[in-house]
Protein backbone atom coordinates (compact mmCIF):
# COMPACT_ATOMS: atom_id res chain seq x y z
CA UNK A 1 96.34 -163.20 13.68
CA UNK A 2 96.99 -160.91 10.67
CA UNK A 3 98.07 -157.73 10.65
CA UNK A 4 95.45 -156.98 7.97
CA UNK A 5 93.01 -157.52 10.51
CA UNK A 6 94.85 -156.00 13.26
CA UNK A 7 95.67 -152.63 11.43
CA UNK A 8 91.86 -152.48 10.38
CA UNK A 9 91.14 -152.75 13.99
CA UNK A 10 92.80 -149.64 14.90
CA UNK A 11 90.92 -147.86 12.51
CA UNK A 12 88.22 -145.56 13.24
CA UNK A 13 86.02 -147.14 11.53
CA UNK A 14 85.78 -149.98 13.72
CA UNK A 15 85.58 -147.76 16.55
CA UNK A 16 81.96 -145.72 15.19
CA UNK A 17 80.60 -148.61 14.21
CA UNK A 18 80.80 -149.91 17.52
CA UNK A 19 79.98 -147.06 19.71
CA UNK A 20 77.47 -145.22 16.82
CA UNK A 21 74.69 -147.60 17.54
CA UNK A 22 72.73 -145.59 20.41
CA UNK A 23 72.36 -147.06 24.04
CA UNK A 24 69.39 -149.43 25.25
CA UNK A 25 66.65 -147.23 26.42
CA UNK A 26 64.35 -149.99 27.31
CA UNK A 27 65.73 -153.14 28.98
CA UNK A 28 67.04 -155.65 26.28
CA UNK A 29 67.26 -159.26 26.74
CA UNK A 30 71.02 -159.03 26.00
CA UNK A 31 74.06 -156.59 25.01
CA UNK A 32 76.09 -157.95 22.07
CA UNK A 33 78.51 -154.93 20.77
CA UNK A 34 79.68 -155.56 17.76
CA UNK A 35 82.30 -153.49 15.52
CA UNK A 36 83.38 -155.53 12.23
CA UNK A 37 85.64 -154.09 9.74
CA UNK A 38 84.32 -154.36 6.20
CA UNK A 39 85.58 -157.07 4.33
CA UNK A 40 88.44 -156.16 2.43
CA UNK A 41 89.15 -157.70 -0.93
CA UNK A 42 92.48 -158.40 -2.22
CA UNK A 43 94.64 -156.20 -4.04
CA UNK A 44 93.98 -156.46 -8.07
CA UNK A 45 97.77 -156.09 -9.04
CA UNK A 46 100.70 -158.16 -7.93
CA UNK A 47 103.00 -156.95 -5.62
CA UNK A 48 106.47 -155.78 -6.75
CA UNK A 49 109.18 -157.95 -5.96
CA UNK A 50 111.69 -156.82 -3.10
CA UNK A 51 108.74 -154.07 -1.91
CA UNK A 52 109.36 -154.52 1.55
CA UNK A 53 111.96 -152.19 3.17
CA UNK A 54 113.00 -154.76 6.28
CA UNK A 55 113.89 -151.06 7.79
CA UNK A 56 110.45 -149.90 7.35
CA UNK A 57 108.90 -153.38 8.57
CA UNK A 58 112.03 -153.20 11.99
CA UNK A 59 110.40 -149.15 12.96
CA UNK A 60 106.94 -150.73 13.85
CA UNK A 61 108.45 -153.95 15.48
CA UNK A 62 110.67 -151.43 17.31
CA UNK A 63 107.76 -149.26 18.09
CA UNK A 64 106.03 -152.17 19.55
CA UNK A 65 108.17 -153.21 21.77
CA UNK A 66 108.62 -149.39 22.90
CA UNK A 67 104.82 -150.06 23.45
CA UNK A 68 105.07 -153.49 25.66
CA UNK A 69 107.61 -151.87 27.91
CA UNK A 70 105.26 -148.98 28.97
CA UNK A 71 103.28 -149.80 32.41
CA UNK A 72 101.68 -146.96 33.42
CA UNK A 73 99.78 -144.57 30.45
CA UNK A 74 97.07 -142.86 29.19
CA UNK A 75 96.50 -141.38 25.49
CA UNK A 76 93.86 -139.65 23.82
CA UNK A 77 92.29 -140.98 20.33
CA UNK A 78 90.78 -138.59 17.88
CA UNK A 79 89.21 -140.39 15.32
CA UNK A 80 87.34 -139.96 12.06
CA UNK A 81 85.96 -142.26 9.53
CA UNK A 82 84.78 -142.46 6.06
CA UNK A 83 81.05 -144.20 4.85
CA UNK A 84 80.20 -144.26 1.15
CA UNK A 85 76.93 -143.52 0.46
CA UNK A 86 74.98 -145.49 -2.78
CA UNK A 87 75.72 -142.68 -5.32
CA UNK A 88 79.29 -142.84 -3.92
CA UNK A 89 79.61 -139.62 -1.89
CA UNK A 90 81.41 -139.89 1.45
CA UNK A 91 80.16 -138.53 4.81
CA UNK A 92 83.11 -138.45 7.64
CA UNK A 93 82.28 -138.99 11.17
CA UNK A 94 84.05 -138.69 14.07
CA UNK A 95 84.54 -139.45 17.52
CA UNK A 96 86.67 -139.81 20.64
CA UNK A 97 88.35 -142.10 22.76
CA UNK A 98 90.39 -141.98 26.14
CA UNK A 99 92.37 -144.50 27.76
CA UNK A 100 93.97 -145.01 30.73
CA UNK A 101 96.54 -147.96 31.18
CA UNK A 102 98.37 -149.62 33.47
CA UNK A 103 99.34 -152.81 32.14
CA UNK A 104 99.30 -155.83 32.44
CA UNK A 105 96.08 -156.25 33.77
CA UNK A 106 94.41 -152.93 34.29
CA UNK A 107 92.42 -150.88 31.41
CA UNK A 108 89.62 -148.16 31.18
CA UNK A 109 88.53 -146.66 27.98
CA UNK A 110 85.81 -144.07 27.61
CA UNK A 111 84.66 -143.09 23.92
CA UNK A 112 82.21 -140.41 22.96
CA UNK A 113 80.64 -139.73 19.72
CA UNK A 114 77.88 -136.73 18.96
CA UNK A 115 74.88 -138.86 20.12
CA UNK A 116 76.17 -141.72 22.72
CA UNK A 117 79.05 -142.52 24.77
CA UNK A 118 81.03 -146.08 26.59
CA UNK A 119 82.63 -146.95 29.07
CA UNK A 120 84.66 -150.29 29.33
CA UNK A 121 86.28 -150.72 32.79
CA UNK A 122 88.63 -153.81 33.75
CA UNK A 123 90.82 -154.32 36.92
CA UNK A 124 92.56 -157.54 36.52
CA UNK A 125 89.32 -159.47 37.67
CA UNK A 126 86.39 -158.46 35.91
CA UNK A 127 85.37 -156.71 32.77
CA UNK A 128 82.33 -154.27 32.38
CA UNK A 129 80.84 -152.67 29.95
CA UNK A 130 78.86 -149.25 30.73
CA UNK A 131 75.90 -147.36 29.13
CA UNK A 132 76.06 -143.79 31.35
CA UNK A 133 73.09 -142.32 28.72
CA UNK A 134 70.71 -145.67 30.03
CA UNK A 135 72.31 -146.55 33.49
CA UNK A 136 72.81 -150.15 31.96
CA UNK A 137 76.02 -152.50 32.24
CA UNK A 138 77.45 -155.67 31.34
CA UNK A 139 79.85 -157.41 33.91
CA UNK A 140 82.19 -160.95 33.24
CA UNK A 141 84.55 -162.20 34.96
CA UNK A 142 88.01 -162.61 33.68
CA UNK A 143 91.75 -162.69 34.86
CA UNK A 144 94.25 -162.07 32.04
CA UNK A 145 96.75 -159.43 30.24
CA UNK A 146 94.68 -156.38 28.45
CA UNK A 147 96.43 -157.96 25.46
CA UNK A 148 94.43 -161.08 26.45
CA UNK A 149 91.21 -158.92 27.27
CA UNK A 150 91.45 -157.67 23.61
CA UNK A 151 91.14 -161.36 21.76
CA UNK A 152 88.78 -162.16 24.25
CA UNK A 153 86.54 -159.77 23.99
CA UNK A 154 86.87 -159.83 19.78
CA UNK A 155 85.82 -163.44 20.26
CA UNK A 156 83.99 -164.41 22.78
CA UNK A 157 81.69 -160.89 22.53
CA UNK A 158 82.26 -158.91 18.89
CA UNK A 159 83.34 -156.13 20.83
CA UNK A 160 86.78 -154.12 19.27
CA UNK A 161 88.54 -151.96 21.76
CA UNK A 162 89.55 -148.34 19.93
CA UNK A 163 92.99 -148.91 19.45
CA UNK A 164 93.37 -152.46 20.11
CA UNK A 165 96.93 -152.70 18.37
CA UNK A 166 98.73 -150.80 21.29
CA UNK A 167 98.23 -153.92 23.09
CA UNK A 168 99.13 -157.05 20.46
CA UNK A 169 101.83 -155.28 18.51
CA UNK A 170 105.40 -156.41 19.99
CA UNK A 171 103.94 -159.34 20.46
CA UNK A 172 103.55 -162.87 18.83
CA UNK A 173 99.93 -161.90 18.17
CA UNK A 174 100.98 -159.21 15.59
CA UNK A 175 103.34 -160.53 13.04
CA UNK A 176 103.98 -158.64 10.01
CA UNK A 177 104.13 -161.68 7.93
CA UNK A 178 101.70 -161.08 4.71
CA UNK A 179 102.99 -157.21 4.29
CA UNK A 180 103.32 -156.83 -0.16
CA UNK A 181 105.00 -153.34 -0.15
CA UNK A 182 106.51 -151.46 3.15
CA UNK A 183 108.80 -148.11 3.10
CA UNK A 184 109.58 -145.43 4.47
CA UNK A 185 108.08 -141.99 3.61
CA UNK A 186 110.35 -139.91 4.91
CA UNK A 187 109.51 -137.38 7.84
CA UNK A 188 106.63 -135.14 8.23
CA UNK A 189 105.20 -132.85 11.75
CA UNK A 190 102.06 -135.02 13.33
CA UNK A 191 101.51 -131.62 15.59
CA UNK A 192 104.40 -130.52 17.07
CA UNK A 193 105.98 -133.92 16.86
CA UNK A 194 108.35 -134.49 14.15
CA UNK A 195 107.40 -138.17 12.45
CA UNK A 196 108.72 -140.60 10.49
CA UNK A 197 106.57 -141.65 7.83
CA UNK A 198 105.91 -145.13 6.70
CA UNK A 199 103.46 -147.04 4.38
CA UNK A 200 102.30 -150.28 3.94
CA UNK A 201 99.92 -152.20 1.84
CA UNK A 202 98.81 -155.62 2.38
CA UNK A 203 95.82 -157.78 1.33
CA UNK A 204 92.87 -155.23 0.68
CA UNK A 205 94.20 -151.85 2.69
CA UNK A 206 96.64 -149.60 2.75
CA UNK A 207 97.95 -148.12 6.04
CA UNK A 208 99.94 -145.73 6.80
CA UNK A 209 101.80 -145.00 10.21
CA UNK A 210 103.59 -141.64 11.63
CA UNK A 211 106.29 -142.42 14.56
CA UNK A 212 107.52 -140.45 16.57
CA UNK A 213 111.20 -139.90 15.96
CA UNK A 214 113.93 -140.54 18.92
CA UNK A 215 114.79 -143.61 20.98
CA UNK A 216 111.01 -144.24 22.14
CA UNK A 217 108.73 -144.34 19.07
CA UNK A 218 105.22 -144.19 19.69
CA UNK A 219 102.52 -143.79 16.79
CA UNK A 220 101.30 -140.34 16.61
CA UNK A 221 98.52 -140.67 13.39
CA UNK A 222 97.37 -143.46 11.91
CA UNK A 223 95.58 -143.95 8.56
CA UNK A 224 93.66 -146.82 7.05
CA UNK A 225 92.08 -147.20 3.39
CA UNK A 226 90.10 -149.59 2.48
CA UNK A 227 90.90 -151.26 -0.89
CA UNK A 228 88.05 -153.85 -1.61
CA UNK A 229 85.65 -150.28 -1.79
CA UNK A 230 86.12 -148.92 -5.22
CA UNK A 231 85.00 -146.07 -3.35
CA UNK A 232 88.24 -146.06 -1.17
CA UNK A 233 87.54 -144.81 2.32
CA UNK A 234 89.67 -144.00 5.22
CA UNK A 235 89.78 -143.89 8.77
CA UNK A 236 92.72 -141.70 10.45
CA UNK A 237 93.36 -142.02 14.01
CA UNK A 238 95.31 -139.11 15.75
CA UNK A 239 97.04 -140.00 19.11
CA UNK A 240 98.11 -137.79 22.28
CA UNK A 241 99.99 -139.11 25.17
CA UNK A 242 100.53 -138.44 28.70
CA UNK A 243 103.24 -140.55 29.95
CA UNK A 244 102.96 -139.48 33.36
CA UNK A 245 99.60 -139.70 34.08
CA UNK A 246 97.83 -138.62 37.53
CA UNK A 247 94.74 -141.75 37.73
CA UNK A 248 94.22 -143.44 40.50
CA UNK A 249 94.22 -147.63 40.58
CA UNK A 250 90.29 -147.01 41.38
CA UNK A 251 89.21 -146.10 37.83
CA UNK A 252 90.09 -149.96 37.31
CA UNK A 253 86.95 -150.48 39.33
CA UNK A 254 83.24 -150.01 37.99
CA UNK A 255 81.34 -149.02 40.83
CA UNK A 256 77.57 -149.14 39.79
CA UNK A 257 75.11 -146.13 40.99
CA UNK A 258 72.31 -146.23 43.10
CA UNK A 259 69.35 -147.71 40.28
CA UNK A 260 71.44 -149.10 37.89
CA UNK A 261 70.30 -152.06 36.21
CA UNK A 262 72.68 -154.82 35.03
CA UNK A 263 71.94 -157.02 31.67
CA UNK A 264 73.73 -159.99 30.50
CA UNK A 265 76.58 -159.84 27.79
CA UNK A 266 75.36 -161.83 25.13
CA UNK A 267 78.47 -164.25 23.20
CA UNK A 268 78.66 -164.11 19.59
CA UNK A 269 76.89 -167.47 17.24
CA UNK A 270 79.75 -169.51 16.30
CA UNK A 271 79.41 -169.48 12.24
């Protein structure tokens, strides 16, 4: 897999256009949760030769494996995206995600937006999906990583996980491999946090990452812009860790109330 894809995936975007579409309130025949990332068109101009700082391209393999070597976590995702309207104005929206981690096999994310919000539970055994606003969820079994969970559920379902990355980078399913420019862009306060700054371009976005400086990077702001939209929008994702968290093993678990009605999980039509 591409990092083009990958870094679009951790872009807000992704992330409201999965969880802006508002729950079921009658019964449907099927859930299918889908959030694509536009397709991106390639960059018009060649890239520059020697425009990829190895140093630049080392900080996010470093930061990865910072990431893989965490077991127990949970971080906070604000997130806001750009959509162009037909006369070219931009509206932003945003919403919000939490996660709580403990890896390899255990994952719950919650996200909210103004109107609707999920949650995804997994415990090493099964995955479900939850609507709280209808009382409706989707259960399937599975037995895997949460890096696992994540292709799995891109694939087999259409559904994108906010944040996806924190799971595949440091790891052979996130090379950096088709990057055309990557530097650093010096250092710059994400909060309190003092950063370093990089950029990157490659086939149809831009991104841009903020690390945290010190022995244990960890990416504090993230943003995305699209270049095959004249129109050039961006999602930024802003991240807040707790390193010690205090959740117990038993938010793994969904536990379904008293009238709550269970509907299938519907795969995704091979093209």
């Amino acid at each position: 897999m591409k990092l083009t894809k990958i870094s679009a995936l951790l872009s807000s975007v992704v992330l409201l256009g999965a969880c802006s579409t508002s729950p079921p309130t009658t019964p449907p025949a099927a859930v299918s949760s889908a959030g694509t990332a536009a397709a991106a068109a390639p960059a018009s101009s060649a890239p520059q030769q020697n425009a990829v700082d190895p140093a630049a391209v080392q900080a996010v393999k470093a930061m990865g494996a910072n990431l893989q070597s965490l077991r127990r976590y949970a971080v906070s995702l604000d997130l806001t995206g750009e959509r162009v309207l037909s006369d070219g104005q931009k509206l932003m929206h945003s919403a919000r995600a939490d996660l709580q981690v403990a890896l390899p096999s255990r994952i719950r994310v919650q996200t909210f937006t103004p109107t609707s919000q999920r949650v995804m539970y997994y415990d090493g055994k099964k995955v479900t999906l939850q609507f709280p606003d209808s009382d409706y969820y989707s259960s399937v079994d599975f037995s895997g990583t949460v890096g696992e969970l994540v292709g799995r559920l891109r694939a087999n379902y259409g559904v994108e996980l906010p944040a996806a990355d924190l799971f595949l980078l440091g790891t052979p399913a996130a090379p950096l491999d088709d990057l055309q420019s990557a530097m650093n862009a010096g250092q710059a306060l994400v909060g309190d946090t003092l950063c370093d700054h990089y950029a990157f371009r490659q086939s149809g976005i831009d991104w841009q990452i903020w690390l945290s400086t010190g022995a244990n990077p960890l990416p504090q702001k993230l943003v995305v812009t699209n270049l095959g939209d004249e129109a050039r929008p961006q999602s930024t994702t802003t991240f807040h860790w707790d390193l010690k968290p205090s959740f117990a093993d038993s938010s793994f678990t969904f536990v379904p109330r008293a009238g709550a009605k269970s509907i299938d999980m519907v795969p995704v039509k091979n093209q």
